[in-house]
Protein backbone atom coordinates (compact mmCIF):
# COMPACT_ATOMS: atom_id res chain seq x y z
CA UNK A 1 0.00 0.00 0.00
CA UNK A 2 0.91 3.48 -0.64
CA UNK A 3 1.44 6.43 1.78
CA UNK A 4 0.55 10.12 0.96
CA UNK A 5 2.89 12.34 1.78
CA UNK A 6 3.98 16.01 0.97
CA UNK A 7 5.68 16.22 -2.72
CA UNK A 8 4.18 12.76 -4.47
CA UNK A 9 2.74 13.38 -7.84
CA UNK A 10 -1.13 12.01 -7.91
CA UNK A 11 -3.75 12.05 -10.68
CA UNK A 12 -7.40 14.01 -9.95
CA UNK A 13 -10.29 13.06 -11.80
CA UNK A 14 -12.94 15.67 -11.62
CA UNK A 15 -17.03 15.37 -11.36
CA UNK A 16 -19.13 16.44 -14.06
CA UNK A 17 -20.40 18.56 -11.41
CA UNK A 18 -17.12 20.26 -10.63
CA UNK A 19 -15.78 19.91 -14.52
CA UNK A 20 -15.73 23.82 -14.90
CA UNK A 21 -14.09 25.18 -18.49
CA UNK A 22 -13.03 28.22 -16.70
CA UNK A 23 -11.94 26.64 -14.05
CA UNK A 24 -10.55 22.78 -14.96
CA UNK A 25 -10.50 22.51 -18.34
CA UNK A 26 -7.64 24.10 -20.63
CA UNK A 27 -8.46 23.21 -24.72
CA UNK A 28 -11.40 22.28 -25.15
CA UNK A 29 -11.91 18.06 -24.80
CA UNK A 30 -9.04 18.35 -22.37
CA UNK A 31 -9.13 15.00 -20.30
CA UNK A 32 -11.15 15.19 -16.65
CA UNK A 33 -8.01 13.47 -14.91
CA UNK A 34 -4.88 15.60 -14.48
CA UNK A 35 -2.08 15.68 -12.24
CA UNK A 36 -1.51 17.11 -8.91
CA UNK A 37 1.31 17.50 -6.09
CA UNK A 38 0.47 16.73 -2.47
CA UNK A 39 1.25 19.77 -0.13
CA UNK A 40 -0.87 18.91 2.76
CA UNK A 41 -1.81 15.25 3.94
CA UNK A 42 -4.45 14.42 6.47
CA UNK A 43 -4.31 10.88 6.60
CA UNK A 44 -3.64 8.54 3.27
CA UNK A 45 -7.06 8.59 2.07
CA UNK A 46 -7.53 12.82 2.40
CA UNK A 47 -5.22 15.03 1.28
CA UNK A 48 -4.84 18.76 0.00
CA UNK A 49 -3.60 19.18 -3.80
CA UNK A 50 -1.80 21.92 -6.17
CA UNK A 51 -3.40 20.93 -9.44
CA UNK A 52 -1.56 21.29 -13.02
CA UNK A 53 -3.66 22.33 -16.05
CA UNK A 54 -2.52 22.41 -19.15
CA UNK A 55 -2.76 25.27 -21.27
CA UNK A 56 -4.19 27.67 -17.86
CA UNK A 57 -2.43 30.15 -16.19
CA UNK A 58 -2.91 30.22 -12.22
CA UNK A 59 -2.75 28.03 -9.68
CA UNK A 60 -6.19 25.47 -8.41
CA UNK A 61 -6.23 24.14 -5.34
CA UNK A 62 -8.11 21.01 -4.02
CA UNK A 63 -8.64 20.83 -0.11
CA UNK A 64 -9.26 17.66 1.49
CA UNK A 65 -9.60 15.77 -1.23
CA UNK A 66 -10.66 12.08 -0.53
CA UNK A 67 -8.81 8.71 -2.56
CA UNK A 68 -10.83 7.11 -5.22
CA UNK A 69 -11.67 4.00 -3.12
CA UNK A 70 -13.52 6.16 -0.24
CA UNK A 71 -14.88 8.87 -2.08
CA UNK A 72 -18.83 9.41 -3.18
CA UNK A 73 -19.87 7.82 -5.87
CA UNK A 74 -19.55 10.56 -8.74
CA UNK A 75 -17.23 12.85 -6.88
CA UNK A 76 -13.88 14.04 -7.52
CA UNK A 77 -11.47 11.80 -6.29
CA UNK A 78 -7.22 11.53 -6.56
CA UNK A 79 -5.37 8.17 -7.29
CA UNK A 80 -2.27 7.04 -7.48
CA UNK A 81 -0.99 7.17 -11.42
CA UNK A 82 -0.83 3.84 -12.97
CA UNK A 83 2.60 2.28 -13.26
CA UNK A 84 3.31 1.59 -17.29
CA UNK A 85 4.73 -1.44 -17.91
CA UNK A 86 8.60 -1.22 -19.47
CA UNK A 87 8.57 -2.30 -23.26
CA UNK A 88 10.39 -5.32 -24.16
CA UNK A 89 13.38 -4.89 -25.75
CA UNK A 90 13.29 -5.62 -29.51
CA UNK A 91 15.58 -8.47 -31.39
CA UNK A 92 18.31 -6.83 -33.42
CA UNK A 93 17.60 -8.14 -36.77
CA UNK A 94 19.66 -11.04 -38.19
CA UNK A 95 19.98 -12.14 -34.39
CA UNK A 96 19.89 -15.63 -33.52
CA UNK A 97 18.37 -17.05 -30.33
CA UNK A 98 21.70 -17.11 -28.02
CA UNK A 99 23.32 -14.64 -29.93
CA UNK A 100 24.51 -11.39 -26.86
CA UNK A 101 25.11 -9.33 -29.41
């Protein structure tokens, strides 16, 4: 399990409700989830949020902002970003099975 704690990078995925052009939305279409930094933590599940929008000048702030897995059904929530997998390293061509080089 992870622990929130000042500085780690999160993702916020905002409400229809709160989904605001002015205020969360840069080009139009932009996606609802963006990314945030942790500045304040109240336990693991709560936390407080600087929020990064792209293409908007300013700052947004989110105050105790609840985890995906305890918040309302249909409100904005923050998650831990998803981990990509590493691609697999391609075969140099002519390579044969064995072959280090």
């Amino acid at each position: 399990m992870q622990h929130a704690t000042i500085g780690r990078i999160v993702h916020v995925t905002f409400s229809d409700e709160r989904l605001d052009k002015r205020s969360h939305q840069g080009a139009e279409g932009q996606s609802r989830t963006v990314p945030a930094i942790i500045v304040g933590v109240h336990s693991d599940e709560c936390v407080n949020l600087q929020v990064f929008v792209d293409g908007r000048a300013g700052t947004l702030w989110l105050t105790s902002l609840t985890h995906k897995t305890v918040a309302p059904n249909g409100a904005t929530f923050w998650e831990w970003p998803k981990v990509a997998e590493a691609p697999k390293p391609k075969k140099k061509a002519g390579a044969k099975k064995g072959d280090s080089g």
